[in-house]
PDB file of N, CA and C in Angstrom:
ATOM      1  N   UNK A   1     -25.540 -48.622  18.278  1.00  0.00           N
ATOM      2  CA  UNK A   1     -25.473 -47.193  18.087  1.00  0.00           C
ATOM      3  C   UNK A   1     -24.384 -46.627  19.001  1.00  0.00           C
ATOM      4  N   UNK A   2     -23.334 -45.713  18.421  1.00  0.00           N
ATOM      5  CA  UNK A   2     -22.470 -44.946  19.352  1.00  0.00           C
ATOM      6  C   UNK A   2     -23.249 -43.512  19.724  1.00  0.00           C
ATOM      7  N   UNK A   3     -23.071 -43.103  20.383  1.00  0.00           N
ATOM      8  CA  UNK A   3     -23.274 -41.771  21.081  1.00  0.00           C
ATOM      9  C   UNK A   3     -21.724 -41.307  21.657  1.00  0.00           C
ATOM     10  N   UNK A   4     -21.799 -39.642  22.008  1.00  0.00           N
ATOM     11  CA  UNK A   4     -21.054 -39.194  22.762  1.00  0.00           C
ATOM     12  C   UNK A   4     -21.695 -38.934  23.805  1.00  0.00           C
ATOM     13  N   UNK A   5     -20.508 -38.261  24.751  1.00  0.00           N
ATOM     14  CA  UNK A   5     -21.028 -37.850  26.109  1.00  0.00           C
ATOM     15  C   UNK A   5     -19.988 -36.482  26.195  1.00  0.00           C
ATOM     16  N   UNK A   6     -20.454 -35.162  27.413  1.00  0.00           N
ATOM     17  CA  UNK A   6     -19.678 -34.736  27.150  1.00  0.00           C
ATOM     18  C   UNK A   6     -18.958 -34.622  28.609  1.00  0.00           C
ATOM     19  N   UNK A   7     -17.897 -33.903  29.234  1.00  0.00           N
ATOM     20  CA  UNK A   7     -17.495 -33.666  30.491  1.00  0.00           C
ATOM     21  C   UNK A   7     -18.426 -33.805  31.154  1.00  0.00           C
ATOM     22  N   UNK A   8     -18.930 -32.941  31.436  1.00  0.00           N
ATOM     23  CA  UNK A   8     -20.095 -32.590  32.626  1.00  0.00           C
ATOM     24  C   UNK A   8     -21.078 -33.812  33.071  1.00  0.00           C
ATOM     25  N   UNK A   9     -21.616 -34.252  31.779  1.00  0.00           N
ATOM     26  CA  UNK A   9     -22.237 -35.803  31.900  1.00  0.00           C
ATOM     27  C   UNK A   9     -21.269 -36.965  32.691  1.00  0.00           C
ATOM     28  N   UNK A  10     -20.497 -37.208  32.073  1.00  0.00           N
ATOM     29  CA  UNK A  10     -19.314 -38.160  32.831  1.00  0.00           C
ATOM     30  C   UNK A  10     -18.933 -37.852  34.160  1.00  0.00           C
ATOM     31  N   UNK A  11     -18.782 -36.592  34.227  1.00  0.00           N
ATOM     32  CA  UNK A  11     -18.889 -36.101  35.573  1.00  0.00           C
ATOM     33  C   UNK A  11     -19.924 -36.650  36.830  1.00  0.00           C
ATOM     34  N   UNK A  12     -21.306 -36.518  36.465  1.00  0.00           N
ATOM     35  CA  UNK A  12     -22.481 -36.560  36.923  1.00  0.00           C
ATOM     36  C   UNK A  12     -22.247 -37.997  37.301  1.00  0.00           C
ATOM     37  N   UNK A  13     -21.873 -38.627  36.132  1.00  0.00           N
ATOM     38  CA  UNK A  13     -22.182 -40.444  36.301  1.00  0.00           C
ATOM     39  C   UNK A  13     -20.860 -40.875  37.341  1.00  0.00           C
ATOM     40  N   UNK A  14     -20.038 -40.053  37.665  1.00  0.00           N
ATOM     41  CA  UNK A  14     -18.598 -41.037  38.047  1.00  0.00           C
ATOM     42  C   UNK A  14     -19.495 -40.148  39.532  1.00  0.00           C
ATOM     43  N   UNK A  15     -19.999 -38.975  39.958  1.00  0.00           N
ATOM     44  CA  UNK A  15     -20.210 -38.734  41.159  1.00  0.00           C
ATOM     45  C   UNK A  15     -21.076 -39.766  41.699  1.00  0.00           C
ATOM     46  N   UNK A  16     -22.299 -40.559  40.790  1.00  0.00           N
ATOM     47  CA  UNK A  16     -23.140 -41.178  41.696  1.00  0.00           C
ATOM     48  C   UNK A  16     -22.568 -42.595  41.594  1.00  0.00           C
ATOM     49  N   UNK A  17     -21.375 -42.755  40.908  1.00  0.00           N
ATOM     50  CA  UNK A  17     -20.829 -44.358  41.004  1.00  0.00           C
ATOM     51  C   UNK A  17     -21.893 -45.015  39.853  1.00  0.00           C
ATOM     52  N   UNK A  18     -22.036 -44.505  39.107  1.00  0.00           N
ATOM     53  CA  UNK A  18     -23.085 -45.394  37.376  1.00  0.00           C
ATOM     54  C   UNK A  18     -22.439 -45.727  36.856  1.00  0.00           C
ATOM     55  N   UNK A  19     -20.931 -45.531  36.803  1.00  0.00           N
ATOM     56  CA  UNK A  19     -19.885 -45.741  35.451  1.00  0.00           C
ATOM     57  C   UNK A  19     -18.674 -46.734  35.529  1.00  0.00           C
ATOM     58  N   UNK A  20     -18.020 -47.549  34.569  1.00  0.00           N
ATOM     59  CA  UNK A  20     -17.017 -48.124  34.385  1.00  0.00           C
ATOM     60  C   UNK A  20     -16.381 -47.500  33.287  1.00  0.00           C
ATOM     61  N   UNK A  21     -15.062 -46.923  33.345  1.00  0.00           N
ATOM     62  CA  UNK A  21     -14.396 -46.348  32.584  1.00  0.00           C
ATOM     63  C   UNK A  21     -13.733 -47.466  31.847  1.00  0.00           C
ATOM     64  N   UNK A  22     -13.095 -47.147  30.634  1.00  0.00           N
ATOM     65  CA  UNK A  22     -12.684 -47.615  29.987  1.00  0.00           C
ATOM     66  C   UNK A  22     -11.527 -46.832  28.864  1.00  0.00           C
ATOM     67  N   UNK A  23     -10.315 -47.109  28.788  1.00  0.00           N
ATOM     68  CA  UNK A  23      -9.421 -46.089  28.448  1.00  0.00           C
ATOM     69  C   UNK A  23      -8.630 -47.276  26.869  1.00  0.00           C
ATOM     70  N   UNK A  24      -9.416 -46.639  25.876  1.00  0.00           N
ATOM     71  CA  UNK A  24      -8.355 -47.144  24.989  1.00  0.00           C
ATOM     72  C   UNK A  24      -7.289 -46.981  24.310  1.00  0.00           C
ATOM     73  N   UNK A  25      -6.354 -45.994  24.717  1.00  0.00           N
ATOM     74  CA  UNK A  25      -5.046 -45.930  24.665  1.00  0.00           C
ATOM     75  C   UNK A  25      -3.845 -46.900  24.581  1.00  0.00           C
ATOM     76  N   UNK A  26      -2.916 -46.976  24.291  1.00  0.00           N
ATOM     77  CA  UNK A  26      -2.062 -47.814  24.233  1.00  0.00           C
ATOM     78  C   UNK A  26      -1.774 -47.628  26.103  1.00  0.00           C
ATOM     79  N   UNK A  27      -1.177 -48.757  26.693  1.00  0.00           N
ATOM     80  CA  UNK A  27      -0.626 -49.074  27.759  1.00  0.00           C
ATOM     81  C   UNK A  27      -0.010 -48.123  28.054  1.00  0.00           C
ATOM     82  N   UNK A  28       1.173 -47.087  27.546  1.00  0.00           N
ATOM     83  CA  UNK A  28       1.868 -46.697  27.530  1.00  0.00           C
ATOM     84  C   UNK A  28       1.251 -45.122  27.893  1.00  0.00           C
ATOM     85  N   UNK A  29       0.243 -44.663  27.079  1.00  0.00           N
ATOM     86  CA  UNK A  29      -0.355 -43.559  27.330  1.00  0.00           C
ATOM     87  C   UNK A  29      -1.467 -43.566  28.483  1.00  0.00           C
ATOM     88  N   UNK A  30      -1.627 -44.668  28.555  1.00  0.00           N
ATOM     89  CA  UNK A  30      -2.816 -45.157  30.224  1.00  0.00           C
ATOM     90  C   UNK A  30      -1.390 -45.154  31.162  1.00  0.00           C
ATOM     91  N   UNK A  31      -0.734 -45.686  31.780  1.00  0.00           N
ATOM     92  CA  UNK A  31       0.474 -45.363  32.431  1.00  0.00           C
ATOM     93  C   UNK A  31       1.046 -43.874  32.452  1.00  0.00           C
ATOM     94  N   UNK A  32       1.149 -43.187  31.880  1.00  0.00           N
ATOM     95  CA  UNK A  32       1.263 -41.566  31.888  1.00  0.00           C
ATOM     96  C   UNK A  32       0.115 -41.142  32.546  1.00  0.00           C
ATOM     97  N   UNK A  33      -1.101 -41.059  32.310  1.00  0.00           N
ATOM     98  CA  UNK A  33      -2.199 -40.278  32.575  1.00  0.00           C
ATOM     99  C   UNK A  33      -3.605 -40.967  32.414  1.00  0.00           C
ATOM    100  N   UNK A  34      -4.299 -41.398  33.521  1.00  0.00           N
ATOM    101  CA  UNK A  34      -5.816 -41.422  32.723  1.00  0.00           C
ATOM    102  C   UNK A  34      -6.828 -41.001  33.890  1.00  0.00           C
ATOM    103  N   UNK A  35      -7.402 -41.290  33.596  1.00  0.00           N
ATOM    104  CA  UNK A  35      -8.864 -40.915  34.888  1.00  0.00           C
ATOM    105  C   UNK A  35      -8.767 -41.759  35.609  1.00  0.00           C
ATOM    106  N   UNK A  36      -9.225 -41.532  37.200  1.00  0.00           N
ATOM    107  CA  UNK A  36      -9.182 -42.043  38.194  1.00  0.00           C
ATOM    108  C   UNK A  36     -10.479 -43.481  37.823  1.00  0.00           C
ATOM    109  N   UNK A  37      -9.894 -44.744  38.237  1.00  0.00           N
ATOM    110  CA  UNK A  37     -10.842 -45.748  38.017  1.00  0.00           C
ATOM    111  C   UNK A  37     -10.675 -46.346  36.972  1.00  0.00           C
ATOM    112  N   UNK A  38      -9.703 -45.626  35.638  1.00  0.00           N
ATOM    113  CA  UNK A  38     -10.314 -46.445  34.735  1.00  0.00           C
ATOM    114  C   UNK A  38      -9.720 -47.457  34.559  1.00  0.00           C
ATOM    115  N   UNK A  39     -10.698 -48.342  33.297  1.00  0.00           N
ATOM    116  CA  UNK A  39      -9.386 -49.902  32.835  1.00  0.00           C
ATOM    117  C   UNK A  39      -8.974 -49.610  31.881  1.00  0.00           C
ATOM    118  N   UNK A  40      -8.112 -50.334  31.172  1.00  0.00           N
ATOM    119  CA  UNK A  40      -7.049 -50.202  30.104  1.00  0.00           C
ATOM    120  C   UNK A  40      -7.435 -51.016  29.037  1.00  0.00           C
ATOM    121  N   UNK A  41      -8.285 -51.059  27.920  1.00  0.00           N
ATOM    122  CA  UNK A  41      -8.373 -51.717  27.216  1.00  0.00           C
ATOM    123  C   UNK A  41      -8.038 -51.324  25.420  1.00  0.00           C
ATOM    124  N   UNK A  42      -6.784 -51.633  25.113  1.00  0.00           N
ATOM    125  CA  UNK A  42      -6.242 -50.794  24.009  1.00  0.00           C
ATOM    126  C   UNK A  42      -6.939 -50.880  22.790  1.00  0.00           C
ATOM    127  N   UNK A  43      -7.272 -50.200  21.734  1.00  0.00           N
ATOM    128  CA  UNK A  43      -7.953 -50.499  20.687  1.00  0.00           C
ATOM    129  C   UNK A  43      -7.560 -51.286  19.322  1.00  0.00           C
ATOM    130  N   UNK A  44      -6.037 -51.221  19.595  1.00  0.00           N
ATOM    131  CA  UNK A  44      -5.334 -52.254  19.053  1.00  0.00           C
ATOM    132  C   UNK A  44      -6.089 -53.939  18.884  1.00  0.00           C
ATOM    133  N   UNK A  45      -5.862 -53.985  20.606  1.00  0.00           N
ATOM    134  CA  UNK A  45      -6.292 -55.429  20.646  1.00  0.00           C
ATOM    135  C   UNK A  45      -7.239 -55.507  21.345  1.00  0.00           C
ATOM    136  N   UNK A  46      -8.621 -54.556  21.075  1.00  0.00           N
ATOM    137  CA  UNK A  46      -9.639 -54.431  21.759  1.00  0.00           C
ATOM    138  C   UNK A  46     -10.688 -55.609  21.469  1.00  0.00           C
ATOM    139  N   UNK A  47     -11.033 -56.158  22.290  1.00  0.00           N
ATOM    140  CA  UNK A  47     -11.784 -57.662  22.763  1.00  0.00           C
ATOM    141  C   UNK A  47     -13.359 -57.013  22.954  1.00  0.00           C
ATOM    142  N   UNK A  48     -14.245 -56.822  22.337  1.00  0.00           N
ATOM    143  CA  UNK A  48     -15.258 -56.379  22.878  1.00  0.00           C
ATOM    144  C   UNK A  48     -15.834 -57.362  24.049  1.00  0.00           C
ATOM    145  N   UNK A  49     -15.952 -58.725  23.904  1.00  0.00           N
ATOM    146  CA  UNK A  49     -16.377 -59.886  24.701  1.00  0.00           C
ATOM    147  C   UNK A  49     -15.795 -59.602  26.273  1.00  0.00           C
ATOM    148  N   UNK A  50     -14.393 -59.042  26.450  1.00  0.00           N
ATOM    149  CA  UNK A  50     -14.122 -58.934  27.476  1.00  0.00           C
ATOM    150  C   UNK A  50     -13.911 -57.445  28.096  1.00  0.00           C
ATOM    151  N   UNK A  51     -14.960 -56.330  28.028  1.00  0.00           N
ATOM    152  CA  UNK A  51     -15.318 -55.350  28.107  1.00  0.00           C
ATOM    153  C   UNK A  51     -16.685 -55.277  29.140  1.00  0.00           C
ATOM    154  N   UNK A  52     -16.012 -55.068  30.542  1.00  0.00           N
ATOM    155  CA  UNK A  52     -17.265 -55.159  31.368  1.00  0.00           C
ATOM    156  C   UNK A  52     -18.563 -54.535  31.316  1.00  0.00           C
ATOM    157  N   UNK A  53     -19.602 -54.957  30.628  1.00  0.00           N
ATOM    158  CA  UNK A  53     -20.787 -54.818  31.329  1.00  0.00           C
ATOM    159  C   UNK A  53     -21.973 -55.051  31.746  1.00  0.00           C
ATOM    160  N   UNK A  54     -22.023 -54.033  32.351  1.00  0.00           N
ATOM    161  CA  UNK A  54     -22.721 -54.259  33.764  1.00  0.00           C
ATOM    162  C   UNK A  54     -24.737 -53.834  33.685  1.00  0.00           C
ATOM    163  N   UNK A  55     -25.191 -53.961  34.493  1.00  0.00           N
ATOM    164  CA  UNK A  55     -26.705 -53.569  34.548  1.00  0.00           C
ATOM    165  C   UNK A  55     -26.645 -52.531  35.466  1.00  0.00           C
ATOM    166  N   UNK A  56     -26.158 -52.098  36.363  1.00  0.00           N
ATOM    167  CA  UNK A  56     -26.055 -51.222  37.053  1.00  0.00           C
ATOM    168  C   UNK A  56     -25.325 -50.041  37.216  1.00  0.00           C
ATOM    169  N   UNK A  57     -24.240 -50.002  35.764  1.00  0.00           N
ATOM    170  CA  UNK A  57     -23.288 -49.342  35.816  1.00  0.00           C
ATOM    171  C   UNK A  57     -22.993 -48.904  34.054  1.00  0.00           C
ATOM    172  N   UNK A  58     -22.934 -47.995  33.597  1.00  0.00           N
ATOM    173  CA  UNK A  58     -22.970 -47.911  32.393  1.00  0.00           C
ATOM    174  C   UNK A  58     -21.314 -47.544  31.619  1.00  0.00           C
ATOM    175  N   UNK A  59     -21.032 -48.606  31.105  1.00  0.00           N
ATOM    176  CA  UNK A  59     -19.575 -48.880  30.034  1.00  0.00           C
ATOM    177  C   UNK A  59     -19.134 -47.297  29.499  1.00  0.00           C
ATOM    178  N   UNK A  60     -18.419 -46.445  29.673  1.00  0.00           N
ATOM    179  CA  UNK A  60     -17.936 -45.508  28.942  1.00  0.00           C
ATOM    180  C   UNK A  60     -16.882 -45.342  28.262  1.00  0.00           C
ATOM    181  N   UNK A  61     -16.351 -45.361  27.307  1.00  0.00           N
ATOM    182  CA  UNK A  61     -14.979 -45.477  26.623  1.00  0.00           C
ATOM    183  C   UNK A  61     -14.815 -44.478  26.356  1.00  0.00           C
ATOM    184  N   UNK A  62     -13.240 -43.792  26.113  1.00  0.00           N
ATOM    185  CA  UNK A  62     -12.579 -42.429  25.846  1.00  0.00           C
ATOM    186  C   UNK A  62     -11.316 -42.977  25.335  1.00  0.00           C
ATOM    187  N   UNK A  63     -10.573 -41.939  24.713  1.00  0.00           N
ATOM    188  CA  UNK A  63      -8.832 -42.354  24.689  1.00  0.00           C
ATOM    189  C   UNK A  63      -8.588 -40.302  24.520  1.00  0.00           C
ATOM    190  N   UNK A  64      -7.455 -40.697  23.780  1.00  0.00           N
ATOM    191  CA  UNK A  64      -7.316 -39.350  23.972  1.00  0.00           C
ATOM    192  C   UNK A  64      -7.753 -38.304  23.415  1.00  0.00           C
ATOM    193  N   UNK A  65      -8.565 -38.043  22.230  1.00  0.00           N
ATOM    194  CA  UNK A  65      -8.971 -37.077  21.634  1.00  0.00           C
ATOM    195  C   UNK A  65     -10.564 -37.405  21.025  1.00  0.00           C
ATOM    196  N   UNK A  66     -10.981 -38.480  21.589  1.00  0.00           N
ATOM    197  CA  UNK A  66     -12.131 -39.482  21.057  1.00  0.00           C
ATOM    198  C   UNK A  66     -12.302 -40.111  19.647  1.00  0.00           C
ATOM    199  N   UNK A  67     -10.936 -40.229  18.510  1.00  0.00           N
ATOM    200  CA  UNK A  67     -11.276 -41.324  17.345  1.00  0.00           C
ATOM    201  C   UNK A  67     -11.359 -42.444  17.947  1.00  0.00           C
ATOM    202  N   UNK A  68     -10.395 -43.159  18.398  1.00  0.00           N
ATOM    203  CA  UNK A  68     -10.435 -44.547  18.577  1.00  0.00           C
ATOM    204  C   UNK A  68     -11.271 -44.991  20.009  1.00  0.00           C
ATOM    205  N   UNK A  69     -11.658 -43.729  20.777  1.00  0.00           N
ATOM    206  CA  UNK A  69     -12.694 -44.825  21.001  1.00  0.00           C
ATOM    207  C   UNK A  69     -14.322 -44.743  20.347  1.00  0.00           C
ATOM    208  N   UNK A  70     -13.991 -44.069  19.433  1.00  0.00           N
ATOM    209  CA  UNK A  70     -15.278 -44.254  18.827  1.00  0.00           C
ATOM    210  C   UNK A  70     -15.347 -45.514  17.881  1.00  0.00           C
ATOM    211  N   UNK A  71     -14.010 -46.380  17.663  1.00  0.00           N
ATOM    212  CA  UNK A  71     -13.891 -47.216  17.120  1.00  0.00           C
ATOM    213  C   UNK A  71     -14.236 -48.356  18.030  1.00  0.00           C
ATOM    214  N   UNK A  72     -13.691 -48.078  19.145  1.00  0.00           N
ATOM    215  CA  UNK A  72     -14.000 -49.084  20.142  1.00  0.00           C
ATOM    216  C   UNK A  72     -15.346 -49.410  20.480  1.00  0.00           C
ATOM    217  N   UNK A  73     -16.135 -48.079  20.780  1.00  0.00           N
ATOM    218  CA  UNK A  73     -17.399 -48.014  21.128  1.00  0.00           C
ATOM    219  C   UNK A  73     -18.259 -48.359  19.535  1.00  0.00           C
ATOM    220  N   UNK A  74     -18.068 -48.301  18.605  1.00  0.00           N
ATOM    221  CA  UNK A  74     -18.236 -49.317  17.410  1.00  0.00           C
ATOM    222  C   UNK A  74     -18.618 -50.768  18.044  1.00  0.00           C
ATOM    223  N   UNK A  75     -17.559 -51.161  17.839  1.00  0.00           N
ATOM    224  CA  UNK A  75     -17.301 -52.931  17.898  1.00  0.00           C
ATOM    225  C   UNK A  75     -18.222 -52.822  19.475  1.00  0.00           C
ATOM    226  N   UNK A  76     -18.224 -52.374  20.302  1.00  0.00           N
ATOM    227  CA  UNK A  76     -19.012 -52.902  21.408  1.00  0.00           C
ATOM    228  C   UNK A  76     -19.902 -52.786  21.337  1.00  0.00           C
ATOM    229  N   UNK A  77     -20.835 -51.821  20.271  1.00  0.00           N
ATOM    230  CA  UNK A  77     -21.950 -51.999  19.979  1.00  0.00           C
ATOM    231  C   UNK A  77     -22.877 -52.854  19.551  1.00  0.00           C
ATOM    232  N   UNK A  78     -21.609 -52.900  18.078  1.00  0.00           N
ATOM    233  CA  UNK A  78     -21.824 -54.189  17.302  1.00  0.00           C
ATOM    234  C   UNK A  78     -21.890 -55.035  18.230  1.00  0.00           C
ATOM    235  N   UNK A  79     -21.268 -55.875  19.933  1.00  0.00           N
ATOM    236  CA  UNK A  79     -21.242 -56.523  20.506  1.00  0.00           C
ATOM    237  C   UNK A  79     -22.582 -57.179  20.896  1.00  0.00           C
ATOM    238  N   UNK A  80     -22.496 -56.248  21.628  1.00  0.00           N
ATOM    239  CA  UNK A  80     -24.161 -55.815  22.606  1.00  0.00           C
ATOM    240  C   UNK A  80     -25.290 -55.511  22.366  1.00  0.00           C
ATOM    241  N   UNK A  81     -24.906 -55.267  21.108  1.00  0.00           N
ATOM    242  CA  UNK A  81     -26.529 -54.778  20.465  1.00  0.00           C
ATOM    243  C   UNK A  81     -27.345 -53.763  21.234  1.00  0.00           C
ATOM    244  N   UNK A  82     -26.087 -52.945  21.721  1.00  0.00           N
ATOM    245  CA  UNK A  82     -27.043 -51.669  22.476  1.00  0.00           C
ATOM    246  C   UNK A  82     -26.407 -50.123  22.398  1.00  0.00           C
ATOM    247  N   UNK A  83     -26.675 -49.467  23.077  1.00  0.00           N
ATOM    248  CA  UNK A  83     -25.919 -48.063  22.664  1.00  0.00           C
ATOM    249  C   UNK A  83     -24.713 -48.098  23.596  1.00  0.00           C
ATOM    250  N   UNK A  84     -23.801 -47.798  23.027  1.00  0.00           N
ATOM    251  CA  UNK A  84     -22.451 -47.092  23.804  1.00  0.00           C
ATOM    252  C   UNK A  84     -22.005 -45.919  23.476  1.00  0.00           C
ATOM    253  N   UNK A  85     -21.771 -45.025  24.929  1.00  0.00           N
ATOM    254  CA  UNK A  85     -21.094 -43.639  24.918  1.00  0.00           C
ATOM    255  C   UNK A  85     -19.715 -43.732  24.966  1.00  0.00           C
ATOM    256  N   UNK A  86     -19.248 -42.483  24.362  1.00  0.00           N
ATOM    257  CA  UNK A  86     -17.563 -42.046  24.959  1.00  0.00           C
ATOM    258  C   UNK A  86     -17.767 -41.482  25.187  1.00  0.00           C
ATOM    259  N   UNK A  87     -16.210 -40.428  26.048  1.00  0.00           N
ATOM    260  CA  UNK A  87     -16.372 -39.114  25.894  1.00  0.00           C
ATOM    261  C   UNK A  87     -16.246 -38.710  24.630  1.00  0.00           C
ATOM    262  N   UNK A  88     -16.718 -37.468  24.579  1.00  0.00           N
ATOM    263  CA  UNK A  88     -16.225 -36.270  23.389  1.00  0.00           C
ATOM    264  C   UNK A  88     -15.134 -35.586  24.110  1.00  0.00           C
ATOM    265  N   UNK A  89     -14.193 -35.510  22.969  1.00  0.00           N
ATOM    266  CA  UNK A  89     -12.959 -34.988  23.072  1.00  0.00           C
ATOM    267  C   UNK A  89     -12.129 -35.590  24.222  1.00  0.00           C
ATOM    268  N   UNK A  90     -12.522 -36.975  24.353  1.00  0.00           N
ATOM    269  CA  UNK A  90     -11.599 -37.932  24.970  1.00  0.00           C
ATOM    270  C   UNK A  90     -10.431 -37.040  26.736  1.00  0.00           C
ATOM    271  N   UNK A  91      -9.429 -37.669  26.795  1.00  0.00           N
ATOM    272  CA  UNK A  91      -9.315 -37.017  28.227  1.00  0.00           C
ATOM    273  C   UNK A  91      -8.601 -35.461  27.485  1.00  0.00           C
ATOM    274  N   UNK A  92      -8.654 -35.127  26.675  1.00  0.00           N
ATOM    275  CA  UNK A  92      -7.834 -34.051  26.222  1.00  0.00           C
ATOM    276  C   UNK A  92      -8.979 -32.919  26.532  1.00  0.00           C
ATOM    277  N   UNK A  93     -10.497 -32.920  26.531  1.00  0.00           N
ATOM    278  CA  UNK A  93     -11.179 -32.309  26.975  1.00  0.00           C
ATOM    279  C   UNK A  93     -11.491 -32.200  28.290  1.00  0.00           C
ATOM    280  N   UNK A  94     -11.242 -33.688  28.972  1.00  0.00           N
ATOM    281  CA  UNK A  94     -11.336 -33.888  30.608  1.00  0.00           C
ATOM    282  C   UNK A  94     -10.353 -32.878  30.860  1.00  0.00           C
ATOM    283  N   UNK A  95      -9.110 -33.248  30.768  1.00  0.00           N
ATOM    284  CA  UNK A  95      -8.272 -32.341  31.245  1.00  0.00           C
ATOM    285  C   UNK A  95      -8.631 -30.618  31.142  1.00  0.00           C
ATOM    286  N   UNK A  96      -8.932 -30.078  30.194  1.00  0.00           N
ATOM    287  CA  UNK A  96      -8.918 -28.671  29.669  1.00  0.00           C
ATOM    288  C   UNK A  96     -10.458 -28.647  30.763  1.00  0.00           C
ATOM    289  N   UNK A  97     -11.365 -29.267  30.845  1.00  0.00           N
ATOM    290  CA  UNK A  97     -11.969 -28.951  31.833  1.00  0.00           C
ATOM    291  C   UNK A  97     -11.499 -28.714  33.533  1.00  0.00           C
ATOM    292  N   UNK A  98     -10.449 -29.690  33.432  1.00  0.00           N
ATOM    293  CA  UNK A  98      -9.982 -29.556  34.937  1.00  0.00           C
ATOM    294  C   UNK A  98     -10.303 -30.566  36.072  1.00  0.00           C
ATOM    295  N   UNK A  99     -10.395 -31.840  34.802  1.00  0.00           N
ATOM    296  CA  UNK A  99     -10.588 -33.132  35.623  1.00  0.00           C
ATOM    297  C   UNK A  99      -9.461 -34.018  35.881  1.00  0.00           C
ATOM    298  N   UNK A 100      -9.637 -34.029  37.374  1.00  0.00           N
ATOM    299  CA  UNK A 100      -8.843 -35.113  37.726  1.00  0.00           C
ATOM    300  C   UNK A 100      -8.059 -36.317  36.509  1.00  0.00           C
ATOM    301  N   UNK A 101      -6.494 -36.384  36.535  1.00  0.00           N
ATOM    302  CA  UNK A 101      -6.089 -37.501  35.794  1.00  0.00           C
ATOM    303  C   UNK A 101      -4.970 -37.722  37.097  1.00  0.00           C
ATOM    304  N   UNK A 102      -4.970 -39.267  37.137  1.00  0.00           N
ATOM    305  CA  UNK A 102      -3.855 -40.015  37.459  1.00  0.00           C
ATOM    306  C   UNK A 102      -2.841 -40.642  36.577  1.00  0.00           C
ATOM    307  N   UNK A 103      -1.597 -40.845  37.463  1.00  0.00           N
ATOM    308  CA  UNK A 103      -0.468 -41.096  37.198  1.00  0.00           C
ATOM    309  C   UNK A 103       0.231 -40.365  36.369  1.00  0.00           C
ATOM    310  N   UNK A 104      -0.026 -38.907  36.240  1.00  0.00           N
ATOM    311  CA  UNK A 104       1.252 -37.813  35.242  1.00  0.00           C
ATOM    312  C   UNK A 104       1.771 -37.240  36.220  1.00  0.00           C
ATOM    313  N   UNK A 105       3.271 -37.396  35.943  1.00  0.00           N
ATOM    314  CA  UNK A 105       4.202 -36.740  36.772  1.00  0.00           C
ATOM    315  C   UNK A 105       4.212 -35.706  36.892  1.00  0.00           C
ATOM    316  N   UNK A 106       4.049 -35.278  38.238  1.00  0.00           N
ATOM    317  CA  UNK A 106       4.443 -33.648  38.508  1.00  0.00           C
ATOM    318  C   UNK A 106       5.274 -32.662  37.959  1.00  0.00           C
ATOM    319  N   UNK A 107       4.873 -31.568  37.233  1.00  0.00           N
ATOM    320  CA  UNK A 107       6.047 -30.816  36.976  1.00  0.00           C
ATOM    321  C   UNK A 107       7.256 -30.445  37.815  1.00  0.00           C
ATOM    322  N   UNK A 108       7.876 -30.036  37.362  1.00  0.00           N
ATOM    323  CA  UNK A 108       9.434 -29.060  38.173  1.00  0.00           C
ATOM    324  C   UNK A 108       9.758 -27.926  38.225  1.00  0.00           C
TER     325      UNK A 108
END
């Protein structure tokens, strides 16, 4: 089963340390910008098998507007045989909330 999640939730989970991010973007758009922590796993050549998780820490996938990782969070379902969240509205909502992203260059 996929589920969403929305800001505020993700929020909650990255404050008490519950979460492993997961960014399926191309390389190229994870290198511009993503959330602090996350990994890079593109949906292109997304591996569910090698998608950490954990018992103590709960798998979250996003990309940028949340289709593909709802594709992602698909196949890891199908994996695991358990529920996986994304965000909703991927970091394009993080951002418009006013969450922290790394690696985008400073304006001028």
């Amino acid at each position: 089963m996929v589920q969403t999640l929305d800001v505020a939730e993700l929020n909650a989970l990255i404050a008490r340390g519950e979460v492993v991010l997961v960014d399926v973007r191309t390389p190229e758009e994870f290198g511009a910008g993503r959330l602090p922590g996350s990994l890079n796993a593109p949906v292109e050549t997304f591996d569910a098998a090698s998608i950490p998780v954990e018992n103590t820490r709960e798998t979250i996938l996003y990309c940028r507007s949340a289709r593909r990782s709802e594709q992602a969070a698909q196949m890891l379902a199908e994996h695991t045989g358990s529920t996986v969240r994304h965000l909703a509205g991927g970091i394009i909502a993080w951002e418009e909330a006013g969450g922290d992203v790394i690696g985008v260059a400073p304006t001028q």
